[in-house]
Protein backbone atom coordinates (compact mmCIF):
# COMPACT_ATOMS: atom_id res chain seq x y z
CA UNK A 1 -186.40 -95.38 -38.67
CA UNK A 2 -187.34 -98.44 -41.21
CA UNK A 3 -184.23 -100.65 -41.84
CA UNK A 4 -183.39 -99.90 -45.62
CA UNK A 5 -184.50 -102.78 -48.17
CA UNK A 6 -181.87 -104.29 -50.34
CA UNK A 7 -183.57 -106.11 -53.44
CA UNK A 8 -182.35 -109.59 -54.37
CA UNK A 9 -180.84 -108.07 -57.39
CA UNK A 10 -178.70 -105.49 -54.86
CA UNK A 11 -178.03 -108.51 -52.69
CA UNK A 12 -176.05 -110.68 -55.60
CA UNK A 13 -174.51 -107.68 -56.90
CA UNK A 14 -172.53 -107.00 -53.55
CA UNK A 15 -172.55 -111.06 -53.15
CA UNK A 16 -170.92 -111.26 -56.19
CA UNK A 17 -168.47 -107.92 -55.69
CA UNK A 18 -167.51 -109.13 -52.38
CA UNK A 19 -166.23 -112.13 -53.60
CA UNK A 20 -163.96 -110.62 -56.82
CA UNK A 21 -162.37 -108.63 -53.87
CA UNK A 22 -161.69 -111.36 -52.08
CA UNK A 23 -160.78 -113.56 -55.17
CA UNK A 24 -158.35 -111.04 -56.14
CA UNK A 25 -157.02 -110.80 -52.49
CA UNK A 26 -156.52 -114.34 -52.45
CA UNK A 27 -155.30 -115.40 -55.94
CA UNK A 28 -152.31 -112.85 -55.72
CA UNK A 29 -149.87 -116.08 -55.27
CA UNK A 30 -151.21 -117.79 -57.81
CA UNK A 31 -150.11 -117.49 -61.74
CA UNK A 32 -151.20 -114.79 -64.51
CA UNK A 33 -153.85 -117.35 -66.14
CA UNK A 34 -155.46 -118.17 -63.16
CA UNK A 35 -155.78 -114.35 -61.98
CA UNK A 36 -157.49 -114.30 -65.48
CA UNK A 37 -159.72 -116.87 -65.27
CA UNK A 38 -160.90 -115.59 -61.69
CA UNK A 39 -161.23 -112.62 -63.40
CA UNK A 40 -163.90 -113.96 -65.74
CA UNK A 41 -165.88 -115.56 -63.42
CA UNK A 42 -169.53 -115.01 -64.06
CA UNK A 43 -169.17 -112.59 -67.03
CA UNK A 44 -170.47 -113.64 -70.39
CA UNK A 45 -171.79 -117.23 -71.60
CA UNK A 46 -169.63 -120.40 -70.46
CA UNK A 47 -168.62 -122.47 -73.93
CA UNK A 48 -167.60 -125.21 -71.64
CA UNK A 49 -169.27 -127.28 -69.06
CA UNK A 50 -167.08 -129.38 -66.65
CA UNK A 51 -169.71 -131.05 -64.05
CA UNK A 52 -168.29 -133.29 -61.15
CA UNK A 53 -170.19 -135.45 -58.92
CA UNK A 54 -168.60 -136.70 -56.00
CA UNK A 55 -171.28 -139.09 -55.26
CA UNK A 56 -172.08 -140.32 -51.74
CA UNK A 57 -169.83 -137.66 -50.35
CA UNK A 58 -170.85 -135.82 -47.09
CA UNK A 59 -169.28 -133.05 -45.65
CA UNK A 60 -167.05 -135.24 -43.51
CA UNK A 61 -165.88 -137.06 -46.46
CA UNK A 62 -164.44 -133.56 -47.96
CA UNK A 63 -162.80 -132.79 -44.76
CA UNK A 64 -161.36 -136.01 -44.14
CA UNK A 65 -159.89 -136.26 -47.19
CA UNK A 66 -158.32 -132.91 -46.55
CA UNK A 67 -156.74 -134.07 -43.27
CA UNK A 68 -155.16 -137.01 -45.45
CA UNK A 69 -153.52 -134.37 -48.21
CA UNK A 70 -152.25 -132.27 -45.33
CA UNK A 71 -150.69 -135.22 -43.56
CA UNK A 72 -149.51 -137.05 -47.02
CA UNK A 73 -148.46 -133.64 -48.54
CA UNK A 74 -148.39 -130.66 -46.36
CA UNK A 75 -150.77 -128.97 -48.14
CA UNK A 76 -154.32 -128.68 -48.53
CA UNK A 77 -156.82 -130.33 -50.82
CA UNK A 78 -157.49 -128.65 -54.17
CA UNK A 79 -161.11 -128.34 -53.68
CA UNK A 80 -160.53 -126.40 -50.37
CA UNK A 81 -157.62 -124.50 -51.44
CA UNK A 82 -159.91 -123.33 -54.21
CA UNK A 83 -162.62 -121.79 -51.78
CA UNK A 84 -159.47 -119.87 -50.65
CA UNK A 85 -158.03 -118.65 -53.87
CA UNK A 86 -160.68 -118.43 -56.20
CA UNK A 87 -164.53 -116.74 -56.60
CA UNK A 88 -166.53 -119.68 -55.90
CA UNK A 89 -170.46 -119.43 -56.00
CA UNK A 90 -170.44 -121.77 -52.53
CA UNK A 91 -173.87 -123.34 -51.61
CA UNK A 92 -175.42 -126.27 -50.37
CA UNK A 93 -178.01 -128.29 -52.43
CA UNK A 94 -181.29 -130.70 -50.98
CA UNK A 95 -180.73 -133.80 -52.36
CA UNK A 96 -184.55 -135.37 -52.14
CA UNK A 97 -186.18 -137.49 -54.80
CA UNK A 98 -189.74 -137.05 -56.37
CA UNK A 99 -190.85 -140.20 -53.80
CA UNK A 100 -188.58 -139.78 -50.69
CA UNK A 101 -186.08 -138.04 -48.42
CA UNK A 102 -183.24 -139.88 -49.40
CA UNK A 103 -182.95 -139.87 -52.98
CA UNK A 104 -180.93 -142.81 -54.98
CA UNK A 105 -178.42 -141.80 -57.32
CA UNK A 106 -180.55 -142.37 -61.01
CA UNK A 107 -183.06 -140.17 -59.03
CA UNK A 108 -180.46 -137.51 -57.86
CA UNK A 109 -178.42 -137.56 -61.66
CA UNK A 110 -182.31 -137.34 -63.14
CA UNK A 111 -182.56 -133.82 -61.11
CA UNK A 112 -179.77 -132.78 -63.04
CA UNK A 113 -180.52 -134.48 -65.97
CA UNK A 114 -184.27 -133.31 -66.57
CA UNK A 115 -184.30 -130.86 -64.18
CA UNK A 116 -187.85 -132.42 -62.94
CA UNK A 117 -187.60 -134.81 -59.38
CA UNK A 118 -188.40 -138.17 -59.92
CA UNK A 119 -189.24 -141.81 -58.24
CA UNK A 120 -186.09 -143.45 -57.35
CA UNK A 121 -184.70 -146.60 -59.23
CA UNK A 122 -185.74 -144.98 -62.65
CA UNK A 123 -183.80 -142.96 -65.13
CA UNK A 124 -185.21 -139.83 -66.66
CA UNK A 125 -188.86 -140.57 -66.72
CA UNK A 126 -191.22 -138.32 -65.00
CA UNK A 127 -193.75 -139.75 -62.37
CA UNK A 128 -196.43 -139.18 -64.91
CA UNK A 129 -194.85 -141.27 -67.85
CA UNK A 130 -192.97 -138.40 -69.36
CA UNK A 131 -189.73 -138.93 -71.28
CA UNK A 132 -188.09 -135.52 -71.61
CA UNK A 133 -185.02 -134.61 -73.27
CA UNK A 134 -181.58 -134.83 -71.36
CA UNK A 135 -178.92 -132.73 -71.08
CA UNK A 136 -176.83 -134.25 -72.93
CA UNK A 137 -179.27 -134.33 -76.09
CA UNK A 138 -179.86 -130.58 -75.29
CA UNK A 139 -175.80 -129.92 -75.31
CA UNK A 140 -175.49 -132.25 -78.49
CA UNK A 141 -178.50 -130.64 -80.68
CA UNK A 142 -176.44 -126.91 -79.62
CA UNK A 143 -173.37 -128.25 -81.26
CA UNK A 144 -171.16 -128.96 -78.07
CA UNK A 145 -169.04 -132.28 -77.94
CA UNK A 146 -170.40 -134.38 -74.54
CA UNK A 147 -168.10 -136.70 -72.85
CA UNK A 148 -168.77 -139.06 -69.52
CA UNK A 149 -165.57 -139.94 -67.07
CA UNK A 150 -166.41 -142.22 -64.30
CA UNK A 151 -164.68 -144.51 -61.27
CA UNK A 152 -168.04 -146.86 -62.07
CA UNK A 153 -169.60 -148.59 -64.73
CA UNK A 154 -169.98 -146.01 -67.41
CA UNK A 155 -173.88 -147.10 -67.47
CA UNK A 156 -174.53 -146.62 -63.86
CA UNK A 157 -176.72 -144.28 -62.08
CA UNK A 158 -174.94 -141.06 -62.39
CA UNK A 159 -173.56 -140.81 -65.66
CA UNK A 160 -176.73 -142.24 -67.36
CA UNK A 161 -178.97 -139.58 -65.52
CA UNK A 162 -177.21 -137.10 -67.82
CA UNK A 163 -178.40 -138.93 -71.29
CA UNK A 164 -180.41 -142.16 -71.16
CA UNK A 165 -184.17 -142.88 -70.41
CA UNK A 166 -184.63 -145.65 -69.13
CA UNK A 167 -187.74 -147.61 -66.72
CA UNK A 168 -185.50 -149.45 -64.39
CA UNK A 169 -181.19 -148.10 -63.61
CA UNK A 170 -180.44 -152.16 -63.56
CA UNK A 171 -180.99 -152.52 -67.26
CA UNK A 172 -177.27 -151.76 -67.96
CA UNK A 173 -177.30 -153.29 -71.27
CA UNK A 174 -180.36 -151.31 -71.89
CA UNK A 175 -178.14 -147.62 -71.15
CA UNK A 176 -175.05 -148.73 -73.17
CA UNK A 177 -176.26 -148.33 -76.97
CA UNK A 178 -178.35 -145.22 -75.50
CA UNK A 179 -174.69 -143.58 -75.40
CA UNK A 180 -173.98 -144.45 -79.47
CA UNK A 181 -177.69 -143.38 -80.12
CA UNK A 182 -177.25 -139.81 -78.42
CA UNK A 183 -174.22 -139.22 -79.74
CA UNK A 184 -172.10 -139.29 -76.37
CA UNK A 185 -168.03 -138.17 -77.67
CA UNK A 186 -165.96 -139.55 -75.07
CA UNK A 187 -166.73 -142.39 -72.70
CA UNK A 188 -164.18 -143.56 -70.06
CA UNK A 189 -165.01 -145.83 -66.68
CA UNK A 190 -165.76 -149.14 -66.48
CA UNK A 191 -167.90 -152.05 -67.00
CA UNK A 192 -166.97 -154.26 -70.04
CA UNK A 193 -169.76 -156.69 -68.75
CA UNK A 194 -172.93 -154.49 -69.90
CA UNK A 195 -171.18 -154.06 -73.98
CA UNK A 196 -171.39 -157.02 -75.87
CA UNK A 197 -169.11 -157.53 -79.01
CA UNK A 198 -171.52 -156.48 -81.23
CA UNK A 199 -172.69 -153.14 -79.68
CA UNK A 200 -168.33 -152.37 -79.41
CA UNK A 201 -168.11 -153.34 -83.04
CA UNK A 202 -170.93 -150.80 -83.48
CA UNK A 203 -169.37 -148.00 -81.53
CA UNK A 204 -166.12 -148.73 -83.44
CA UNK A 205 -167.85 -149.04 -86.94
CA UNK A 206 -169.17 -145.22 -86.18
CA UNK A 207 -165.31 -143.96 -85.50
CA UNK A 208 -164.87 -144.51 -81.69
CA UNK A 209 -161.56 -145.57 -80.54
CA UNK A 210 -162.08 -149.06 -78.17
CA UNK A 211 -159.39 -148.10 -75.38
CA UNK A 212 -159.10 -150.89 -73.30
CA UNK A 213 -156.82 -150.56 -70.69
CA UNK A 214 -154.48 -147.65 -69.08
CA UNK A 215 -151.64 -147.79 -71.83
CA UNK A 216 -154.55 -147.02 -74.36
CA UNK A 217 -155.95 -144.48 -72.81
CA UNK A 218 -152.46 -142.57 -72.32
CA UNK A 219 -151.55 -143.22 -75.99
CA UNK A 220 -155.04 -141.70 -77.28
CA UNK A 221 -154.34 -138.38 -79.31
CA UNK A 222 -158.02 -137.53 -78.84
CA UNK A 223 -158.45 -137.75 -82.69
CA UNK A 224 -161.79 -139.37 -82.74
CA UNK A 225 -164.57 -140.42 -80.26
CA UNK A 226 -163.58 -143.01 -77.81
CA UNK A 227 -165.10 -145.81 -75.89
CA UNK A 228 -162.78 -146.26 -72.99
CA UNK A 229 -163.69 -149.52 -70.68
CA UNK A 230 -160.85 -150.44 -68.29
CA UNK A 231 -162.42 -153.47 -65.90
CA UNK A 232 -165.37 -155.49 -66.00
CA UNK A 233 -167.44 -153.92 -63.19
CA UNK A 234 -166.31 -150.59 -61.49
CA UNK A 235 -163.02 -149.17 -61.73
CA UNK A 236 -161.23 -150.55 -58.76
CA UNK A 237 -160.68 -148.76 -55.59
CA UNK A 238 -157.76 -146.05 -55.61
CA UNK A 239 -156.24 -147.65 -52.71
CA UNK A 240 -156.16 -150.60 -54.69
CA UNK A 241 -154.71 -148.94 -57.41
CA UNK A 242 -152.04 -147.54 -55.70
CA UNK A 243 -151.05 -150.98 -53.83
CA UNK A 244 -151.32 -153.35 -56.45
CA UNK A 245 -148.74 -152.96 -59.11
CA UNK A 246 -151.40 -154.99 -61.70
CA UNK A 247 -154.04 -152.81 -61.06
CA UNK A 248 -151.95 -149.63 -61.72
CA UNK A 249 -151.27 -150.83 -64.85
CA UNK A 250 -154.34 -151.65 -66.42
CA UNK A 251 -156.33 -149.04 -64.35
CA UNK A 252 -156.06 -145.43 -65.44
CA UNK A 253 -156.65 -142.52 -62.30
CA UNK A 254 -159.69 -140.72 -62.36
CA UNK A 255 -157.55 -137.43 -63.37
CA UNK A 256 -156.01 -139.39 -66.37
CA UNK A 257 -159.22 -139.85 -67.49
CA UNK A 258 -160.67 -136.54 -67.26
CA UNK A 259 -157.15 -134.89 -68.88
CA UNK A 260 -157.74 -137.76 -72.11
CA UNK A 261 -161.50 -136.26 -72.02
CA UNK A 262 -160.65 -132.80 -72.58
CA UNK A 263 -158.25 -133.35 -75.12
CA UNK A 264 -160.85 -134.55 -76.93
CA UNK A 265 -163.60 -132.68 -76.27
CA UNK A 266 -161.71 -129.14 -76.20
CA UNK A 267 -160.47 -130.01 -80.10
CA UNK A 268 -164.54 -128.79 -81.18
CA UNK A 269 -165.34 -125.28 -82.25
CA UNK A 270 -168.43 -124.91 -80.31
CA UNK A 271 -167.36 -126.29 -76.52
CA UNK A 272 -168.40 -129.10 -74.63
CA UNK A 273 -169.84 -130.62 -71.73
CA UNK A 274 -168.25 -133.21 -69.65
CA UNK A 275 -169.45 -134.89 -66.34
CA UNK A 276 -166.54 -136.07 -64.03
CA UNK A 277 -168.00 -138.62 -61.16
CA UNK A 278 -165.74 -140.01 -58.39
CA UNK A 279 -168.34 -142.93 -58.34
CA UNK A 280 -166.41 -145.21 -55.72
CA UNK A 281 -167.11 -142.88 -52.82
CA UNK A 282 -170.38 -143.55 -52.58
CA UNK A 283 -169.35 -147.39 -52.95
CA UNK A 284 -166.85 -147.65 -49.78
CA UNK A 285 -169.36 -145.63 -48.01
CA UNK A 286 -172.00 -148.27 -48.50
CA UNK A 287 -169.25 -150.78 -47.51
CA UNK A 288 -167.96 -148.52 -44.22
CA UNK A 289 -164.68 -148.45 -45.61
CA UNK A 290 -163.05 -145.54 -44.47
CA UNK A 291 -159.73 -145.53 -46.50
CA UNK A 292 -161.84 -146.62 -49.45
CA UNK A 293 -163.74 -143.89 -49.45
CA UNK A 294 -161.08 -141.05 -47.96
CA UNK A 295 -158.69 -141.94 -51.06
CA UNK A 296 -161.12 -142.53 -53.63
CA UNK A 297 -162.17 -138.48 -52.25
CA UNK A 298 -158.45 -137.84 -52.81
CA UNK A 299 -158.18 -138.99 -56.10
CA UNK A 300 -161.50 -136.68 -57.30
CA UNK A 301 -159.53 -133.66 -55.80
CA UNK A 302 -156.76 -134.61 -57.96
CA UNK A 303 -159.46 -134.80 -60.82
CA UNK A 304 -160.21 -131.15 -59.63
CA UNK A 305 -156.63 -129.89 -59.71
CA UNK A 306 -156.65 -131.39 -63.82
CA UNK A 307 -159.92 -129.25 -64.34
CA UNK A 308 -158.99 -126.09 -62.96
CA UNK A 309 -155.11 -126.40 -64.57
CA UNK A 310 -157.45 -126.68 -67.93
CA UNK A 311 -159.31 -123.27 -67.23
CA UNK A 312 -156.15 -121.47 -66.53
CA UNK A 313 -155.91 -121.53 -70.24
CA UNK A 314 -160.32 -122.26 -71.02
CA UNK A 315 -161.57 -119.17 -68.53
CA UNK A 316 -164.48 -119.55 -70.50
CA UNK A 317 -165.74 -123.14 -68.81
CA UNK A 318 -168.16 -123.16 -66.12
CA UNK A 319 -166.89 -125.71 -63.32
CA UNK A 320 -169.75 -127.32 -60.88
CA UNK A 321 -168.32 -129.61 -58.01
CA UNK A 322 -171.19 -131.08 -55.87
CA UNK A 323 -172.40 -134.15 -54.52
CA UNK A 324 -175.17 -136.17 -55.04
CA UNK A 325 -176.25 -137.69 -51.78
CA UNK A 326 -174.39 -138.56 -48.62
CA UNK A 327 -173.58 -142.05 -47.91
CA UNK A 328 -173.14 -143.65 -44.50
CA UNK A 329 -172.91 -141.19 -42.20
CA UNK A 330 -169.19 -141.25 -42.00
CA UNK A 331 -167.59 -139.05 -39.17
CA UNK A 332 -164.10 -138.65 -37.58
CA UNK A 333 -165.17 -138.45 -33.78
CA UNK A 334 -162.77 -137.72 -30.86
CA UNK A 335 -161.13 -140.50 -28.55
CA UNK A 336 -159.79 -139.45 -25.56
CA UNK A 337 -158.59 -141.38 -22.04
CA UNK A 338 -161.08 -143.72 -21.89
CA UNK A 339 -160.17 -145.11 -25.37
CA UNK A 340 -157.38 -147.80 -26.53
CA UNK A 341 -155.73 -145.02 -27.96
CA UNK A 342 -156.32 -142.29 -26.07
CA UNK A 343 -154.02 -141.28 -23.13
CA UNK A 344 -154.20 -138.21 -21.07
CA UNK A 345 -156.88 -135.48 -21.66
CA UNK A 346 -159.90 -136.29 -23.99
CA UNK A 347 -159.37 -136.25 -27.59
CA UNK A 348 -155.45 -136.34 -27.62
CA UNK A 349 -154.83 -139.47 -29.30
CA UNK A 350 -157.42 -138.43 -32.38
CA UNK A 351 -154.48 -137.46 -34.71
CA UNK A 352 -152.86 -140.07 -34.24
CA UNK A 353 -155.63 -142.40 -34.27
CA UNK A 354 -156.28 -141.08 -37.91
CA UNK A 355 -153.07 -141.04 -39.21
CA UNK A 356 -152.90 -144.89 -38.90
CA UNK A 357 -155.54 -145.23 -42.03
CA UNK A 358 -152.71 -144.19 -43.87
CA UNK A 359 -151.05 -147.83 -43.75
CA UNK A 360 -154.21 -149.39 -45.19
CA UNK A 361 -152.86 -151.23 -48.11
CA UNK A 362 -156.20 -152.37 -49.55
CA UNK A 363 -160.05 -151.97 -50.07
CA UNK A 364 -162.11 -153.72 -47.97
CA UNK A 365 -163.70 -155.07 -51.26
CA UNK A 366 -160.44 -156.75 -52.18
CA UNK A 367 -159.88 -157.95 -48.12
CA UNK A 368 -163.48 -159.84 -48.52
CA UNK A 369 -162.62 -161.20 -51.53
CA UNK A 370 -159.13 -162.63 -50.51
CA UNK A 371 -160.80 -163.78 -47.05
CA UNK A 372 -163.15 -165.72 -48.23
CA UNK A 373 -163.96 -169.01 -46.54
CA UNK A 374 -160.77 -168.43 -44.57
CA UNK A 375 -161.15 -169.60 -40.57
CA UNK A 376 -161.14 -166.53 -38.17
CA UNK A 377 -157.54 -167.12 -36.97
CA UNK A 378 -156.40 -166.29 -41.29
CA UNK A 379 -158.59 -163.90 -41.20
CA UNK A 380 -157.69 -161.62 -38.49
CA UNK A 381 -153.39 -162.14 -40.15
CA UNK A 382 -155.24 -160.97 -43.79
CA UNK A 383 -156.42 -157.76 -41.56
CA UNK A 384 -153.28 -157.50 -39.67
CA UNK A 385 -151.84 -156.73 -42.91
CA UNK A 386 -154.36 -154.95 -44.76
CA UNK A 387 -154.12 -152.04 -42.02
CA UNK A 388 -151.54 -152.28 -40.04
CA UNK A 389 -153.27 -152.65 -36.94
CA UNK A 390 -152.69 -154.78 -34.24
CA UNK A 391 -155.35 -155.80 -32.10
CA UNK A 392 -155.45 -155.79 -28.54
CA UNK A 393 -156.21 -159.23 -26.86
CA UNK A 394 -159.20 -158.88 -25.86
CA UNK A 395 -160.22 -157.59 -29.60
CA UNK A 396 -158.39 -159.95 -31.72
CA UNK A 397 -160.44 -163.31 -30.90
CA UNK A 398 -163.53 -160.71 -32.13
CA UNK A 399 -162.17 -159.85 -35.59
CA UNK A 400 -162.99 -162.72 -37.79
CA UNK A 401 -164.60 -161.01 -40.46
CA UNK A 402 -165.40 -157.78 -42.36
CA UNK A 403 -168.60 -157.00 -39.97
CA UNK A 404 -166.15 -157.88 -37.44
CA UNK A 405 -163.25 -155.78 -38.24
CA UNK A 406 -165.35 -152.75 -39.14
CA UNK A 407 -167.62 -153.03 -35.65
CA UNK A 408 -163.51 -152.91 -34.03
CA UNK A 409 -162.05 -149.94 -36.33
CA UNK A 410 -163.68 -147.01 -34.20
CA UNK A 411 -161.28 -147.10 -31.33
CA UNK A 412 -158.45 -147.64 -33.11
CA UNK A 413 -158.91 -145.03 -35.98
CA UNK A 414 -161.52 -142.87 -35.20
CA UNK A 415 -163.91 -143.21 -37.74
CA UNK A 416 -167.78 -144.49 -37.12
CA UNK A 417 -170.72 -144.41 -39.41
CA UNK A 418 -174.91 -143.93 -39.18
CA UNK A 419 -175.36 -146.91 -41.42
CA UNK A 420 -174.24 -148.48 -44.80
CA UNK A 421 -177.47 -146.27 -46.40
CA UNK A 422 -177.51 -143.21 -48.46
CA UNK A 423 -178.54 -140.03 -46.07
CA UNK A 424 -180.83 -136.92 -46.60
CA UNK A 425 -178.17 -134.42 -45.43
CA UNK A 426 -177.57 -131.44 -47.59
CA UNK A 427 -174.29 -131.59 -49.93
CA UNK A 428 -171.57 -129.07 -50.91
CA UNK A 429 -172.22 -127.11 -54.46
CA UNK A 430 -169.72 -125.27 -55.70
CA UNK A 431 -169.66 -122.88 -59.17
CA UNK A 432 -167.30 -121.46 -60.64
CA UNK A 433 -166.25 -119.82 -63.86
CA UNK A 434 -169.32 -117.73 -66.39
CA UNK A 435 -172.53 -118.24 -65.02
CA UNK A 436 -171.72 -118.93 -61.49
CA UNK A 437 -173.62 -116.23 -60.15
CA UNK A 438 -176.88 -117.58 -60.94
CA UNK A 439 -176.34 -120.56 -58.36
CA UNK A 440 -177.79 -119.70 -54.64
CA UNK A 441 -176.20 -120.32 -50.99
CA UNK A 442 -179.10 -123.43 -50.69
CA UNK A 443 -181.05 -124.72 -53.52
CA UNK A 444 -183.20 -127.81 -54.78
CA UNK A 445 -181.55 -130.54 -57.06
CA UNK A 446 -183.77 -129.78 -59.77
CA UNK A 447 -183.20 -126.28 -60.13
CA UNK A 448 -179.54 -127.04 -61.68
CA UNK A 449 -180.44 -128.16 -65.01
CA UNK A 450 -182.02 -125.19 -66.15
CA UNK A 451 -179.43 -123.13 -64.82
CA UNK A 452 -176.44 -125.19 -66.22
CA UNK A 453 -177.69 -124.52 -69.93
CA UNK A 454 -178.97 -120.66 -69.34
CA UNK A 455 -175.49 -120.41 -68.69
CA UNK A 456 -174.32 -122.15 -71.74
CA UNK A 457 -176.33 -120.00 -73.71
CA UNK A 458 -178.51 -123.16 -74.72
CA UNK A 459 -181.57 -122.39 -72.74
C-alpha cells in the first residue's frame, strides 16, 4: 500500500500544532503574560521587530556560554531555557556570500538587509551595480520607528547592512550620516572616532539626544531620538567591563542598551524594528580568546532575557535570534590522563579544566595592550594574573606572549580553535512571536528579508 502524502502545507500545520502543545506543556511554570505571548505566536501580523545577531557565534559558543550560566548561576542560559519553555520556529541558516563560502559580516548583514547575496567587503550593493532599498528604509517609509544597539562601532558591518549602501564597509565616516539621512531613531554602540563634531551637531540640530557615556544612557526618558556613542572604537569587552571599575562606569551592558532602545522605540503608534548585535563575539573569536568571547555570549543572553521580559507585555513582536557566521572554530574538547589536568580515566578533569576560565579577569585585548614591549619574564606575571593560571615548568619559559599563551591554554582549560578566520558552518535561527511559522528547519541567508517584512505586514 502507497505511504500516504502529507503536503507541505499539512506538514507546518502539525509542525506548528506540535509545538503549541509542547509550548503550553512547557510554559506552565512560567507567568500569565508569557503563557499569553506563547499563545500568540505566529497568529496575526507582528507590529514589532526585535532582530539579534550574535555575530561570529558557532554552536559551541552557545553551549559554552551555557556551561558558564549553569556554573555562575545554577541555571541555564535564557536562549536555551527558551527552546524549553516557549514555541520557537528552531532552524539553522547557510551563511554563504554572493562570492564565497565564508561570507564576511557586511556580506552576511546585506542578506538580511537586501535580501539579495552579495560580494564580501561591500554594503548593500548588488554584484551587478544595484543599490536597492534596505530594511530599514522599507520599515521607516511603513511608519515603524528603527533603532540599532550594538557591542561595536555603530557603523560596522552588521548594523550598517540593515540601512546604508555603501562600495567599501571601511568607509565608516561614509555609514555615519547614512543613519541621520534614513531616518535611523535610536542609535547606541560605539565608535566616537567615525562622527565628527559637525555631523553630532547635525544629529543634535534634528532632535537626537548625544548620550555619551553609561550615566546618560540610564538617565534617557526615551523622549526623542538618540545618538548614543560610549567609546571611541568598540564597546569594550564584557569581561572588561565587569573587572574594571572605569569601564563599568562609562560603559553601558549590551541589555541596558537594548531596554533604553525600546523605551524609545515602543513610545510610536505604528511599532518598530530594532536590531540587537552582540558584535564582540565575533571579535574574541578572531583573537582566540575564549573568556572574551564566552562572556561577551553571556551578556547577549542577558540582552535576550530584556527582549523576551518586553514581549510578556508586546506579544505582538516578532523575535529573531541568529548568527551571522561562525568565527574560529572554537570547541571545548575533552582532556583526560594523558593531560596536565587530567587524572584518572579520560575526560575527568574537563569540568574542571573549564571552570578555571572563570578567574579570567581580563580580555586578551586589554592583556596585549598592557604587555606591550614588556620582556617575557613580565609577561608571563601579567598572564599569571589575568587568568589565574599557573604554569607548569616546563610551560612557563614558553609563555612570553599572546601567541604564546594562547598556543599553552588548551591543556589547561580545554578550549582549542580551527583558526582566527570566520567559518562556513551553519548557524542557529531562532523565531519567535507572529510570523514565526514562515521560517524553515534550514534556510539561505537571503531568504530572511522578505520574510521579516511579510510578517510585518510591510511586504
Amino acid at each position: 500500500m502507497p505511504t500516504p502524502r502529507t503536503s507541505r502545507r499539512d506538514f507546518l500545520r502539525l509542525a506548528g500544532l506540535g509545538s503549541a502543545i509542547l509550548g503550553a506543556g512547557a510554559s506552565r511554570a512560567l507567568g500569565a503574560d508569557t503563557r499569553a505571548a506563547a499563545a500568540n505566536a505566529g497568529q496575526g501580523r507582528a507590529k514589532n521587530v526585535i532582530f539579534m545577531v550574535s555575530d561570529g557565534m558557532s554552536v559551541s559558543t552557545l553551549g559554552l556560554a551555557d556551561a558558564w550560566t549553569r556554573f555562575a548561576k545554577g541555571e541555564s542560559s535564557r536562549w536555551l531555557q527558551m527552546y524549553r519553555e516557549l514555541p520557537v520556529v528552531r532552524g539553522l541558516s547557510e551563511t554563504a556570500s554572493a562570492n564565497s563560502m565564508v561570507t564576511d559580516s557586511a556580506a552576511a548583514a546585506s542578506c538580511w538587509g537586501i535580501g539579495e547575496r552579495i560580494t564580501n567587503g561591500v554594503i548593500n550593493i548588488t554584484p551587478d551595480g544595484r543599490r536597492p532599498t534596505t530594511l530599514l528604509q522599507k520599515m521607516k517609509a511603513a511608519g515603524r520607528r528603527t533603532g540599532l544597539v550594538t557591542t561595536a562601532t555603530v557603523t560596522h558591518a552588521t548594523p550598517a547592512g540593515f540601512v546604508a549602501t555603501i562600495e567599501k564597509r571601511s568607509d565608516q565616516k561614509g555609514i555615519a550620516p547614512q543613519y541621520l539621512e534614513r531616518g535611523v531613531d535610536v542609535i547606541l554602540g560605539g565608535g566616537t572616532d567615525y562622527f565628527s563634531a559637525e555631523l553630532v551637531a547635525d544629529y543634535r540640530k534634528a532632535g537626537y539626544a548625544h548620550l555619551a557615556s553609561r550615566k546618560d544612557l540610564l538617565g534617557w526618558k526615551g523622549d526623542s531620538p538618540a545618538l548614543g556613542l560610549f567609546s571611541k572604537s568598540h564597546v569594550p569587552f564584557e569581561v572588561d567591563r565587569l573587572h574594571d571599575a572605569s569601564v563599568g562606569a562609562q560603559t553601558p551592558s549590551l541589555s541596558e542598551m537594548t531596554e533604553a532602545a525600546l523605551r524609545r522605540l515602543s513610545g510610536g503608534p505604528d511599532g518598530f524594528f530594532l536590531m540587537v548585535e552582540g558584535a564582540r563575539i565575533d571579535h574574541a573569536c578572531h583573537g582566540n580568546d575564549p573568556v572574551g568571547a564566552i562572556l561577551d555570549q553571556v551578556a547577549f543572553d542577558a540582552a535576550i532575557a530584556t527582549v523576551l521580559k518586553f514581549i510578556e507585555s508586546h506579544p505582538d513582536t516578532l523575535l529573531i535570534i541568529t548568527a551571522d557566521h561562525g568565527t574560529g572554530g572554537l570547541q571545548l574538547n575533552g582532556v583526560g590522563n594523558e593531560d596536565l589536568v587530567g587524572k584518572g580515566p579520560a575526560y575527568q578533569g574537563t569540568t574542571e579544566a573549564f571552570r578555571r576560565l572563570m578567574k579570567f579577569n581580563r580580555s586578551q585585548e586589554v592583556l596585549g595592550r598592557l604587555t606591550k614591549g614588556l620582556d617575557p619574564k613580565k609577561f608571563l606575571a601579567a598572564a599569571q594574573d589575568a587568568t589565574g593560571l599557573e604554569f607548569s615548568a616546563a610551560d612557563a619559559p614558553k609563555v612570553s606572549s599572546l601567541k604564546t599563551l594562547n598556543e599553552a591554554l588548551p591543556k589547561y582549560v580545554g578550549i582549542s580553535w580551527t583558526s582566527k578566520n570566520h567559518t562556513a558552518d551553519p548557524v542557529e535561527f531562532a523565531a519567535y512571536g507572529p510570523g514565526a511559522g514562515s521560517f524553515l528547519p534550514f534556510q539561505r541567508n537571503d531568504e530572511v528579508h522578505v520574510k521579516v517584512l511579510r510578517a510585518a505586514g510591510v511586504a
